[in-house]
N, C-alpha and C. Protein backbone atom coordinates (compact mmCIF):
# COMPACT_ATOMS: atom_id res chain seq x y z
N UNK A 1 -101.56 -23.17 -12.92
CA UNK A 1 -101.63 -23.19 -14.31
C UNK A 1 -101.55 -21.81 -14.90
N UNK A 2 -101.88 -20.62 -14.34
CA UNK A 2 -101.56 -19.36 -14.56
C UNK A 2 -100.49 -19.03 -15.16
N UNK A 3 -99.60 -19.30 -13.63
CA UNK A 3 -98.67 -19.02 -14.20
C UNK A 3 -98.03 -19.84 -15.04
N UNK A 4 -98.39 -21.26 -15.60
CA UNK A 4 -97.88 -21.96 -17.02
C UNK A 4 -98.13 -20.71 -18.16
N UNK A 5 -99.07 -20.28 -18.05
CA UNK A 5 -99.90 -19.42 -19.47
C UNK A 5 -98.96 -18.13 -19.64
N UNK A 6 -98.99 -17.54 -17.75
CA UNK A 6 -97.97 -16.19 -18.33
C UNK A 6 -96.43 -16.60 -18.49
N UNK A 7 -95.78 -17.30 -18.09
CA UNK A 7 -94.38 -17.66 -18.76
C UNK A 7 -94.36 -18.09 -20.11
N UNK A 8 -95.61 -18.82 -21.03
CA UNK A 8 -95.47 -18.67 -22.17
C UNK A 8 -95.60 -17.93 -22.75
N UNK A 9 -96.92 -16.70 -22.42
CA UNK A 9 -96.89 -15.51 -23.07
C UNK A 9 -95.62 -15.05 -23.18
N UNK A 10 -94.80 -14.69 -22.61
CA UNK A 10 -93.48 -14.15 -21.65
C UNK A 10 -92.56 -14.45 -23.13
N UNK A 11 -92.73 -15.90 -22.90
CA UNK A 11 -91.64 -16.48 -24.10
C UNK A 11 -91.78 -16.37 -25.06
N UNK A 12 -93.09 -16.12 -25.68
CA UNK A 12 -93.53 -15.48 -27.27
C UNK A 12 -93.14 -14.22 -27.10
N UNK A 13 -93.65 -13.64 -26.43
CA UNK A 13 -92.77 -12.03 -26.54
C UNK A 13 -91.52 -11.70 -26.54
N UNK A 14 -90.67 -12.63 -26.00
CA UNK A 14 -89.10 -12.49 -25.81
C UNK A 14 -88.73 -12.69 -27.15
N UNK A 15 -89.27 -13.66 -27.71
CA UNK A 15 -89.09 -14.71 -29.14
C UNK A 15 -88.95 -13.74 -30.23
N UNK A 16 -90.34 -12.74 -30.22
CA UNK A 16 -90.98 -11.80 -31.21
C UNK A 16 -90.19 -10.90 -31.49
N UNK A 17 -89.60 -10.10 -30.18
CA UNK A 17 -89.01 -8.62 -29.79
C UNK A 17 -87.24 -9.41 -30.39
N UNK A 18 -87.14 -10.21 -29.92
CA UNK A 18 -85.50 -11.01 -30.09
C UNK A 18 -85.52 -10.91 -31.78
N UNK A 19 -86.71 -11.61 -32.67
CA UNK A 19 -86.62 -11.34 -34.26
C UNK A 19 -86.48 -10.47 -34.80
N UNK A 20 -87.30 -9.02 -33.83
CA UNK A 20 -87.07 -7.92 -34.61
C UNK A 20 -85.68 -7.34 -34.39
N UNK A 21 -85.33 -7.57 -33.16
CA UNK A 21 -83.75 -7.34 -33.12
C UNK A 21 -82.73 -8.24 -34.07
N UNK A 22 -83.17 -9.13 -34.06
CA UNK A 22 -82.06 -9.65 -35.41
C UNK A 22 -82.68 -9.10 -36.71
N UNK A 23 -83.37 -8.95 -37.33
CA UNK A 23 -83.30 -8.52 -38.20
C UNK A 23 -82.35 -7.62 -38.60
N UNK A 24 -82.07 -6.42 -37.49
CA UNK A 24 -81.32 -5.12 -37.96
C UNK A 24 -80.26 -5.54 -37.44
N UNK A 25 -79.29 -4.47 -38.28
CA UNK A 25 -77.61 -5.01 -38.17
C UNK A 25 -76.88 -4.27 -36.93
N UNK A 26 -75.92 -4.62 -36.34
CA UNK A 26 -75.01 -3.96 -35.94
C UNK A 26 -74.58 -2.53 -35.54
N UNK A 27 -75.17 -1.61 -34.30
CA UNK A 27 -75.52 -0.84 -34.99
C UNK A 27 -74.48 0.19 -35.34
N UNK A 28 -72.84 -0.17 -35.14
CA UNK A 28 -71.79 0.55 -35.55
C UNK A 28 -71.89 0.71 -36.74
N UNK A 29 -72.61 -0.51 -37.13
CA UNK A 29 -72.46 -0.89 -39.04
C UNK A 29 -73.73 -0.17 -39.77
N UNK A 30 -74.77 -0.02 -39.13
CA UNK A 30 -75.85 0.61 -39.41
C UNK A 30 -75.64 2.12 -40.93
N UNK A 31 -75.96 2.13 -41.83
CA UNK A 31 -75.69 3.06 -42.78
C UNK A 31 -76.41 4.40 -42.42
N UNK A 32 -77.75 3.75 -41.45
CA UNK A 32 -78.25 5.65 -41.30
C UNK A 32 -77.61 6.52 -40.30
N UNK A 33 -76.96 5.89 -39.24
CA UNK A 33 -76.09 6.22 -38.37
C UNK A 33 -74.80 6.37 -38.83
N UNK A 34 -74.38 6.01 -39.97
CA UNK A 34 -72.72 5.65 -39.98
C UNK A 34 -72.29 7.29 -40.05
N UNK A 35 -72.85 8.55 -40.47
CA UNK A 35 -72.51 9.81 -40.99
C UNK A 35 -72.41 10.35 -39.66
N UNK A 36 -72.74 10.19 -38.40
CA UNK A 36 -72.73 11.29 -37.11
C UNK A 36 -71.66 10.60 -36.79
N UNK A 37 -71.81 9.00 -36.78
CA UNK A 37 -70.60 8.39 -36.07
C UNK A 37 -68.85 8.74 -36.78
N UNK A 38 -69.06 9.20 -38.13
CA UNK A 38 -67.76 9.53 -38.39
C UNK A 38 -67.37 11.04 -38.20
N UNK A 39 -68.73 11.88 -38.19
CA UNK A 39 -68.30 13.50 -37.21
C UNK A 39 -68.38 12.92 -36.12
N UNK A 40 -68.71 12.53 -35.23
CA UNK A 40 -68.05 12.67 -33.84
C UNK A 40 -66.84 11.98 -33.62
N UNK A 41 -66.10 10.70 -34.65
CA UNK A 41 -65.40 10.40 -34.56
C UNK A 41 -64.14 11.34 -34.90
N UNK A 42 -64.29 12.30 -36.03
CA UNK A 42 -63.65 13.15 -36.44
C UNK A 42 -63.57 14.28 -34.91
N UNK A 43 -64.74 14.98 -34.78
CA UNK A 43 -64.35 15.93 -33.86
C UNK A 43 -63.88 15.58 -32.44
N UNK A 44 -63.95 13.95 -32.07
CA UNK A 44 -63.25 13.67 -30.68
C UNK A 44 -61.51 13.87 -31.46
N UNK A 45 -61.04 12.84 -32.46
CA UNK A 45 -60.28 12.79 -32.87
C UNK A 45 -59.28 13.97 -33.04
N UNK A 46 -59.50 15.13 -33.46
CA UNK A 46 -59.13 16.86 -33.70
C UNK A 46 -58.93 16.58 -31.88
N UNK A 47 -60.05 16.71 -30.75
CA UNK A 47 -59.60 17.21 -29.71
C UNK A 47 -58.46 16.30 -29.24
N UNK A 48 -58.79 15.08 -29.11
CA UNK A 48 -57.35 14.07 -28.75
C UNK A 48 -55.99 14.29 -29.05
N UNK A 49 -56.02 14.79 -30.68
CA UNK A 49 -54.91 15.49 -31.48
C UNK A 49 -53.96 16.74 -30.76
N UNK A 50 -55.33 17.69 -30.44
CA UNK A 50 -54.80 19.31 -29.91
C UNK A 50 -54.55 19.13 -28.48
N UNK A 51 -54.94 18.00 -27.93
CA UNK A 51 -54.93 17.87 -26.65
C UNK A 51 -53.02 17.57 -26.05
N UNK A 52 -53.04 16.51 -27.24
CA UNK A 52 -51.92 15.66 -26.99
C UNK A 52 -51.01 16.76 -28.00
N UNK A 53 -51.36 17.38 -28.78
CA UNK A 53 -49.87 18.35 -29.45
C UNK A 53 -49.79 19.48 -28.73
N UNK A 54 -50.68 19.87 -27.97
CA UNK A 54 -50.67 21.50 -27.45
C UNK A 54 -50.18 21.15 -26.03
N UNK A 55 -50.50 20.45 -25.58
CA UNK A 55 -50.59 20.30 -23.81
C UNK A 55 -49.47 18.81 -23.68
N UNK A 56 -50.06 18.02 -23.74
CA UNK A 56 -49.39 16.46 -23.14
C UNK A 56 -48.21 16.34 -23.70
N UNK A 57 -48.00 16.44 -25.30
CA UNK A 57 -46.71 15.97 -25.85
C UNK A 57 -45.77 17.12 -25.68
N UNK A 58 -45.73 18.53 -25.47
CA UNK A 58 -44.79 19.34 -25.36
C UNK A 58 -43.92 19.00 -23.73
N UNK A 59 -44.87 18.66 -22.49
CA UNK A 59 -44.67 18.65 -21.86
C UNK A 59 -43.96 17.05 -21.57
N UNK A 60 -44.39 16.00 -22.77
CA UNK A 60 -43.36 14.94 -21.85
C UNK A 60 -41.84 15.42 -22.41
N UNK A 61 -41.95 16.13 -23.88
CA UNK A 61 -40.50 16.22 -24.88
C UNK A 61 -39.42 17.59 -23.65
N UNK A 62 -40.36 18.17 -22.78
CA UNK A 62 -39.39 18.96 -22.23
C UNK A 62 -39.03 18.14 -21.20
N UNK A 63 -39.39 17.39 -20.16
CA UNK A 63 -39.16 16.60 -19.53
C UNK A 63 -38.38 15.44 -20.16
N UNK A 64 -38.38 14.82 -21.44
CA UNK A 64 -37.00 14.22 -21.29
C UNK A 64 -35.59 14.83 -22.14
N UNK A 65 -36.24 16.34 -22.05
CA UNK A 65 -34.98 16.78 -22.63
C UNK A 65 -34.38 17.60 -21.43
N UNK A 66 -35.18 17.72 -20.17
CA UNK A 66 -34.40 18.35 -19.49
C UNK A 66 -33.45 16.87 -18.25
N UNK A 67 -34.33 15.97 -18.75
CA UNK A 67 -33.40 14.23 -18.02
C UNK A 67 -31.88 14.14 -19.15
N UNK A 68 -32.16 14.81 -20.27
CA UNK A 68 -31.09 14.24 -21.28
C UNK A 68 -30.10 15.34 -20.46
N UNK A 69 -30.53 16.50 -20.61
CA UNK A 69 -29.88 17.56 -19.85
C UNK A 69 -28.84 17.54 -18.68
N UNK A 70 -29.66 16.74 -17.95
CA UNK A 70 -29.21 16.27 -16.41
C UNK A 70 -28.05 15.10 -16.66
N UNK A 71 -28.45 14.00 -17.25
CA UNK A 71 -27.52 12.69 -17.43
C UNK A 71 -26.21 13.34 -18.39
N UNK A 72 -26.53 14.37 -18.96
CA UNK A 72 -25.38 14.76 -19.67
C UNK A 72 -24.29 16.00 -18.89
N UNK A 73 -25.26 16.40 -17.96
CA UNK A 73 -24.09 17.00 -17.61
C UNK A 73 -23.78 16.44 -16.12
N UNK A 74 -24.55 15.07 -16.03
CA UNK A 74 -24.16 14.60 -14.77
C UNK A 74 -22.87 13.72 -15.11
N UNK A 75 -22.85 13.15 -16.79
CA UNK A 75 -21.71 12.34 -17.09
C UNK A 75 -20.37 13.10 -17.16
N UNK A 76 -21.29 14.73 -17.56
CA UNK A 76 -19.90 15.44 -17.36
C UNK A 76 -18.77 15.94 -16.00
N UNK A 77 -20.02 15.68 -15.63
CA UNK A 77 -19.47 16.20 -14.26
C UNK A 77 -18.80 15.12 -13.82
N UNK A 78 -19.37 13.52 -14.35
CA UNK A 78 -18.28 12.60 -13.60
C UNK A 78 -17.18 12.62 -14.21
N UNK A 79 -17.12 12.56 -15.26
CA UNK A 79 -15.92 12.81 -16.10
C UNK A 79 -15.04 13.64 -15.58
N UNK A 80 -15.17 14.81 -15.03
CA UNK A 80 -14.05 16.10 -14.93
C UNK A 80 -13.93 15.32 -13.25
N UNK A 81 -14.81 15.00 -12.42
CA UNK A 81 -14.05 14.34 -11.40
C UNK A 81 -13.00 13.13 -11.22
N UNK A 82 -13.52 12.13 -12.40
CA UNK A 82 -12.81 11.47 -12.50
C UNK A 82 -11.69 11.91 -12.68
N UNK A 83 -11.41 12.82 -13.87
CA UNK A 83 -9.86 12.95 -14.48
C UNK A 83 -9.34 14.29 -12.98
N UNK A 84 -10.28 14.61 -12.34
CA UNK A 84 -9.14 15.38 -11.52
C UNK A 84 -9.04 14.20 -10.30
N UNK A 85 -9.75 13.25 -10.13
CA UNK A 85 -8.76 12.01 -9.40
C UNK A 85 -8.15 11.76 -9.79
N UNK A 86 -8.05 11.24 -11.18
CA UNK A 86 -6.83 10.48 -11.87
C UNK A 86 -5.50 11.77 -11.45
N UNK A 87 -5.90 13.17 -11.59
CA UNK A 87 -4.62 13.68 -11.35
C UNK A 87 -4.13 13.70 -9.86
N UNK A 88 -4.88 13.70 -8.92
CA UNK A 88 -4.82 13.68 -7.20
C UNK A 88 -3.82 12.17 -7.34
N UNK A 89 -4.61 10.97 -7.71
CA UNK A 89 -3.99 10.25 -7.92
C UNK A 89 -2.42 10.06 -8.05
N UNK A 90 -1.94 10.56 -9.87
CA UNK A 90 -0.77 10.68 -10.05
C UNK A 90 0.24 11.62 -9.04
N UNK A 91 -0.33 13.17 -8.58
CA UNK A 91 0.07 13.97 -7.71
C UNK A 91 0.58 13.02 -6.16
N UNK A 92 -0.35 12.39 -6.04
CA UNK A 92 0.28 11.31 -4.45
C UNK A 92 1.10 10.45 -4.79
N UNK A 93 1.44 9.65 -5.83
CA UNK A 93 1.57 8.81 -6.52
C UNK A 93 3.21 9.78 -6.73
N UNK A 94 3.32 11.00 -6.88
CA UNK A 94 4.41 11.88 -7.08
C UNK A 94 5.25 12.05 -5.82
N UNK A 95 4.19 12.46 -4.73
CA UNK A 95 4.61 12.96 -3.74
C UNK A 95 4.69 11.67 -2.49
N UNK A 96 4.71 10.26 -2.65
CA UNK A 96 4.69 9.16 -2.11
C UNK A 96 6.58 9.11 -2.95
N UNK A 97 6.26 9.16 -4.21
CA UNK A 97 7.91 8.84 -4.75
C UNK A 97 9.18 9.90 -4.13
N UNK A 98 8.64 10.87 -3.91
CA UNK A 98 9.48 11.84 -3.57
C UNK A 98 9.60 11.61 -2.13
N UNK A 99 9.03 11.40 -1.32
CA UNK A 99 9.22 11.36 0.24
C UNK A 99 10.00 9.85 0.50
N UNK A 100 9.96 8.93 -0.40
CA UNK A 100 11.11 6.99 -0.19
C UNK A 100 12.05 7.88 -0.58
N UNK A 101 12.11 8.45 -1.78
CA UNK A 101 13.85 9.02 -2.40
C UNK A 101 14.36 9.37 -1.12
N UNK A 102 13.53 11.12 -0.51
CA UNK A 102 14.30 11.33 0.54
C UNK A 102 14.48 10.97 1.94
N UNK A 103 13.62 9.89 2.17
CA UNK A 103 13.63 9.03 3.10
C UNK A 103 14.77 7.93 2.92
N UNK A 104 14.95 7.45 1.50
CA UNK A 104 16.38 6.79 1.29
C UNK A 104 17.54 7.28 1.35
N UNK A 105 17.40 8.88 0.78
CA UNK A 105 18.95 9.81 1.01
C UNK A 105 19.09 10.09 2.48
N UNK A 106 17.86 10.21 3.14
CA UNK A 106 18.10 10.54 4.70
C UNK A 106 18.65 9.04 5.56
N UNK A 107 18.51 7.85 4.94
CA UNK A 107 18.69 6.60 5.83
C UNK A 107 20.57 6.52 5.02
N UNK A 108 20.62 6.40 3.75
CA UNK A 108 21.67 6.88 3.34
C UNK A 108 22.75 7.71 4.08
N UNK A 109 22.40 8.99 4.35
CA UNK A 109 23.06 10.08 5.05
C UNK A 109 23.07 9.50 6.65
N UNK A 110 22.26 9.03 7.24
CA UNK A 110 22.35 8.32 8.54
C UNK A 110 23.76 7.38 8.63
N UNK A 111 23.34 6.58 8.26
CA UNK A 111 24.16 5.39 7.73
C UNK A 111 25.81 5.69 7.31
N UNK A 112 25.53 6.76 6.57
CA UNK A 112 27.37 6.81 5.95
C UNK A 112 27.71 8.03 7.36
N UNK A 113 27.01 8.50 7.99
CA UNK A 113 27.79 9.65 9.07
C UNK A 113 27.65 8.56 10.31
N UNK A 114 27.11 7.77 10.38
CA UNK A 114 27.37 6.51 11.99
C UNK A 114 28.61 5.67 11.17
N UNK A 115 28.34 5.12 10.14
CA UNK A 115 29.47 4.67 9.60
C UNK A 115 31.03 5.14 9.49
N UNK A 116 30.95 7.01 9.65
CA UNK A 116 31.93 7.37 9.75
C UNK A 116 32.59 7.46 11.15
N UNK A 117 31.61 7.75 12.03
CA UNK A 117 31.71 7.54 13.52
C UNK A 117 32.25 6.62 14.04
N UNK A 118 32.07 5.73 13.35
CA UNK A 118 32.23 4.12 13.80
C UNK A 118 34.05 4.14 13.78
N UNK A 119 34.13 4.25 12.21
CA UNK A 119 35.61 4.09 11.47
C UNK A 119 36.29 4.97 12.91
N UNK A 120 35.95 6.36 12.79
CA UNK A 120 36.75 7.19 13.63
C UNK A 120 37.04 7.07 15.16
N UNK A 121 35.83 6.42 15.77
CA UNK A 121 35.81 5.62 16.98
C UNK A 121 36.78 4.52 17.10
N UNK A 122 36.64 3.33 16.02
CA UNK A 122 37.19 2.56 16.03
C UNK A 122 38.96 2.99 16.19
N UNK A 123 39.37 3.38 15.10
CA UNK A 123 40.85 4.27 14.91
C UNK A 123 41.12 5.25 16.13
N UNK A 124 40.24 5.48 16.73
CA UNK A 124 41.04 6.30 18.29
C UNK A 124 40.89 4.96 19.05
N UNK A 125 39.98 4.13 19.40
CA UNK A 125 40.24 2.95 19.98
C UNK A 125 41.27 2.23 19.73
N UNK A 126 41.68 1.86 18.48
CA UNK A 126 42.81 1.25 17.73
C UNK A 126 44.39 2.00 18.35
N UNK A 127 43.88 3.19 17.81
CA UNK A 127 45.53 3.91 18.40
C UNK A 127 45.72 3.67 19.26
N UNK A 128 44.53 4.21 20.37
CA UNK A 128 44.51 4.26 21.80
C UNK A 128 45.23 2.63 22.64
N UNK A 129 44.29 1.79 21.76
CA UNK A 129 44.97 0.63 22.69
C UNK A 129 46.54 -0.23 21.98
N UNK A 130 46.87 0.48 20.73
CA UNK A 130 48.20 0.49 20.64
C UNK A 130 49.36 0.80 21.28
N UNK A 131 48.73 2.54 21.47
CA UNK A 131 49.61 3.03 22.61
C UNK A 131 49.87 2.43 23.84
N UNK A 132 48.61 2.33 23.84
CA UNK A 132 48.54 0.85 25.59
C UNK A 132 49.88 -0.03 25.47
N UNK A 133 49.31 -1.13 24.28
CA UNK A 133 50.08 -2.52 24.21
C UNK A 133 51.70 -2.06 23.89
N UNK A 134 51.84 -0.60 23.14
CA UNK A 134 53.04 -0.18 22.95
C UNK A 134 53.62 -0.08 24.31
N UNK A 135 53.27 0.86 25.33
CA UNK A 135 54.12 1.04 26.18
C UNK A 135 54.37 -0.16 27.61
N UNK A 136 52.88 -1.04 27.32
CA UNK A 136 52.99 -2.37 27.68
C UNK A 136 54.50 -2.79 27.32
N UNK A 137 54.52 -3.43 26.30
CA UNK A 137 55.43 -4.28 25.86
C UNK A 137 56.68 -3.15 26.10
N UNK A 138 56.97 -1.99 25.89
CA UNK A 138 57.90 -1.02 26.49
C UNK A 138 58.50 -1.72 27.92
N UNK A 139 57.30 -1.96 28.94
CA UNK A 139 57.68 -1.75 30.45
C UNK A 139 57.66 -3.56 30.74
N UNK A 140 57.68 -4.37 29.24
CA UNK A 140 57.46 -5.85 29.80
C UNK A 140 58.98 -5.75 29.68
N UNK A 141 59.34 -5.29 28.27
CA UNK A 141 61.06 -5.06 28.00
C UNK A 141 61.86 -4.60 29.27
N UNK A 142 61.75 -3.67 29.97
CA UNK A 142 62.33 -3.25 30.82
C UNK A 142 62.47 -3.93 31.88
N UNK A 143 61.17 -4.28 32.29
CA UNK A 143 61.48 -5.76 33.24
C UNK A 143 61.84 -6.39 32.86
N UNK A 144 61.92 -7.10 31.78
CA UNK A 144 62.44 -7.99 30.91
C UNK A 144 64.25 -7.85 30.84
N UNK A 145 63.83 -6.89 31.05
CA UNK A 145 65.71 -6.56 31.04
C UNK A 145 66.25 -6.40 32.32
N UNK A 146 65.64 -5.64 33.52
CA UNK A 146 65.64 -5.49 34.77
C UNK A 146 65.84 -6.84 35.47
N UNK A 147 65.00 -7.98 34.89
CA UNK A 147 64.94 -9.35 35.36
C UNK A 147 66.08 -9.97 34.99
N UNK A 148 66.57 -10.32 33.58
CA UNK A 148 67.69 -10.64 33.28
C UNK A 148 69.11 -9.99 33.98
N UNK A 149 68.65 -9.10 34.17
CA UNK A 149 69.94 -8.36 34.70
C UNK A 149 70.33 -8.97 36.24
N UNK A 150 69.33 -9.08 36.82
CA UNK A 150 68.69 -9.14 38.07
C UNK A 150 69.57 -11.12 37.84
N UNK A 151 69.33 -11.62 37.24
CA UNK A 151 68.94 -13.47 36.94
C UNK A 151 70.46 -13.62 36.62
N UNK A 152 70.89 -12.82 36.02
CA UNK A 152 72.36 -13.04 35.65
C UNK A 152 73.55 -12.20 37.06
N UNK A 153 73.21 -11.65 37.75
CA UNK A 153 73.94 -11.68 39.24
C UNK A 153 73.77 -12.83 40.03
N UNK A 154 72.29 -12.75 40.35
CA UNK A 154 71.61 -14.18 40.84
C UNK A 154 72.74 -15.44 40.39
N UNK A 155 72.24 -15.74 39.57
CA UNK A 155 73.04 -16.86 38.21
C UNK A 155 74.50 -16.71 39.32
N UNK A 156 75.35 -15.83 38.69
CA UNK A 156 76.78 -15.51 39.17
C UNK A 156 76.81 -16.21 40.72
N UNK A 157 76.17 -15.65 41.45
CA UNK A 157 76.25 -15.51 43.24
C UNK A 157 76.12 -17.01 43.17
N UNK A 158 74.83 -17.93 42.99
CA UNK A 158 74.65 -19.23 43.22
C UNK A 158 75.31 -20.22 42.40
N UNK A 159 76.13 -19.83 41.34
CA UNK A 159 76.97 -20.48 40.66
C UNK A 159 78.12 -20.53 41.36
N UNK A 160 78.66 -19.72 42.17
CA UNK A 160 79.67 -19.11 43.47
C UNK A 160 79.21 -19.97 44.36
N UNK A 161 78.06 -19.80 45.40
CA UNK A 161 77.93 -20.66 46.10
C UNK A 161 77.80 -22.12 45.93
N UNK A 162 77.21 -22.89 44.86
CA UNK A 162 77.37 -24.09 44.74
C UNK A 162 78.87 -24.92 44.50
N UNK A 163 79.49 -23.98 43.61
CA UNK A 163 80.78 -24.43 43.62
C UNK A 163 81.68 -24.91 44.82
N UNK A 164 81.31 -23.53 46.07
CA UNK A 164 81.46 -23.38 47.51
C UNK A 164 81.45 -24.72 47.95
N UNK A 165 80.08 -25.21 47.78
CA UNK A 165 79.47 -25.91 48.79
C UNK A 165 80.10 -27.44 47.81
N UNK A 166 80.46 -27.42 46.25
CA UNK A 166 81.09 -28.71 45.87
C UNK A 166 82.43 -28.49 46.53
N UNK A 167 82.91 -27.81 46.70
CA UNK A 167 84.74 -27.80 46.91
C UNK A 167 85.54 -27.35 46.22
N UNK A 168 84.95 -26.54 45.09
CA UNK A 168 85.68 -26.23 44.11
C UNK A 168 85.47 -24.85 43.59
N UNK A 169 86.26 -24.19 43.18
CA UNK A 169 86.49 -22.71 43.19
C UNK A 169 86.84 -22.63 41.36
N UNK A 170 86.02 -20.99 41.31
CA UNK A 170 86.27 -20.52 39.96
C UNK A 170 86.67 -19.45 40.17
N UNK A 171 86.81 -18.62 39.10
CA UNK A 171 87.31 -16.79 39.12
C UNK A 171 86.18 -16.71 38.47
N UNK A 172 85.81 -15.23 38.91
CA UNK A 172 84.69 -14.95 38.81
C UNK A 172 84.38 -14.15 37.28
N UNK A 173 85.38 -14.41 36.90
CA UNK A 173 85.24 -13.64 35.51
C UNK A 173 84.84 -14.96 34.46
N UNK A 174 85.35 -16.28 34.82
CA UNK A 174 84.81 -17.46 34.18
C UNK A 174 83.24 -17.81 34.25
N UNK A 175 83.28 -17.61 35.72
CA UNK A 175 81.46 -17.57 36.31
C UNK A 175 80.40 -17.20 35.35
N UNK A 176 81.00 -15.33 35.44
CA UNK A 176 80.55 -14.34 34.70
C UNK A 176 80.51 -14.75 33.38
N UNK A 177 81.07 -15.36 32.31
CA UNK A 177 81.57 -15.58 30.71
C UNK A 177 80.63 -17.26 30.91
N UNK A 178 80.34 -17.70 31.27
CA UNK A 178 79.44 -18.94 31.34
C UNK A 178 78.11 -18.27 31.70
N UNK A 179 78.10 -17.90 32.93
CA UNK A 179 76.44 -17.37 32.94
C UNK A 179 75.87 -16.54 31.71
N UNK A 180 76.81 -15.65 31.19
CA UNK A 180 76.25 -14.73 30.04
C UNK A 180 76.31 -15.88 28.65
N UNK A 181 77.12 -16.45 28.58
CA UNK A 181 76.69 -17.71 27.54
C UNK A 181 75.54 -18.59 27.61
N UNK A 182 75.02 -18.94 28.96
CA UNK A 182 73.61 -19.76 29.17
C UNK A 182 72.66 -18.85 28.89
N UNK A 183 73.48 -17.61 29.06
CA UNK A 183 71.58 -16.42 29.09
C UNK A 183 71.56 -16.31 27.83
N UNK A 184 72.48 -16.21 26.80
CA UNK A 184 72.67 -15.93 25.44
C UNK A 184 71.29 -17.39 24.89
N UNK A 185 72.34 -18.40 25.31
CA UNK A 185 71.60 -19.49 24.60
C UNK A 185 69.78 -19.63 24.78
N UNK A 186 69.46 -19.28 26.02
CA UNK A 186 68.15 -18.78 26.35
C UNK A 186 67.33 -17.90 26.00
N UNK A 187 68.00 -17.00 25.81
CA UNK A 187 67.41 -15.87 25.03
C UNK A 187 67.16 -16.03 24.10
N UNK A 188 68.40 -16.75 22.61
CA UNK A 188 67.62 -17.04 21.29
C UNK A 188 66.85 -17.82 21.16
């Protein structure tokens, strides 16, 4: 039961001390306090100020002016590489056109000097086996004539002997004037 008595004491006192605390206000809001709280609010305020204009803010404004610094002359710098690719570029792009031209005048120049080779090859071959078939047909003629000559005695002699061997006799100049008439007709 004691302790029934001291937990109520307990609770009247909590009760008592709790009223006098409500009574008074707030104590940001408090009017006898409100005069230190706006100097110290003032003199933190001044240091926060000098803190951040003297020290913190100079130092972020140089830092992003020395990033503006950088991105600007890093764009420049891509820039002047770019445009001296673009000229490497056109320069290969020059010197790719110039090496087909003379790679075409050189297949060109190939081409028309085998081509001339050819013609000139061909035309000594050509002559060459003219001359051939020329003196060919030269030495077919000659036999050709050698044979006839040869075919028309022949002719004569066995035109002689068959007659012989029928019973009946020519002059040989008739022989001769008939065989050269059959060779005539043969010939054209």
């Amino acid at each position: 039961m004691a302790e029934e008595t001291h937990g109520a004491e307990h609770l009247e006192h909590v009760a008592e001390h709790g009223a006098d605390h409500a009574a008074s206000a707030f104590p940001a809001f408090e009017a006898s306090t409100f005069s230190s709280q706006v100097f110290w609010l003032a003199i933190s305020f001044a240091i926060l100020y000098l803190l951040l204009s003297r020290l913190i803010l100079p130092k972020l404004g140089s830092v992003i002016e020395q990033r503006k610094g950088k991105i600007a002359s890093d764009l420049d710098e891509a820039a002047r590489m770019k445009s001296e690719a673009d000229e490497a570029l056109v320069e290969a792009d020059k010197q790719l056109a110039a090496a087909r031209a003379a790679a075409r005048t050189n297949a060109e120049k190939a081409r028309s000097e085998i081509d001339a080779k050819i013609s000139e090859t061909s035309a000594a071959k050509t002559a060459e086996l003219d001359a051939k078939l020329a003196e060919a047909e030269a030495r077919i003629e000659t036999m050709k004539a050698t044979a006839m000559a040869n075919v028309a005695e022949i002719a004569t002699s066995t035109t002689s002997a068959i007659l012989a061997q029928l019973g009946t006799s020519a002059a040989d100049a008739e022989i001769a004037a008939s065989v050269s008439k059959s060779m005539d007709e043969v010939s054209a």
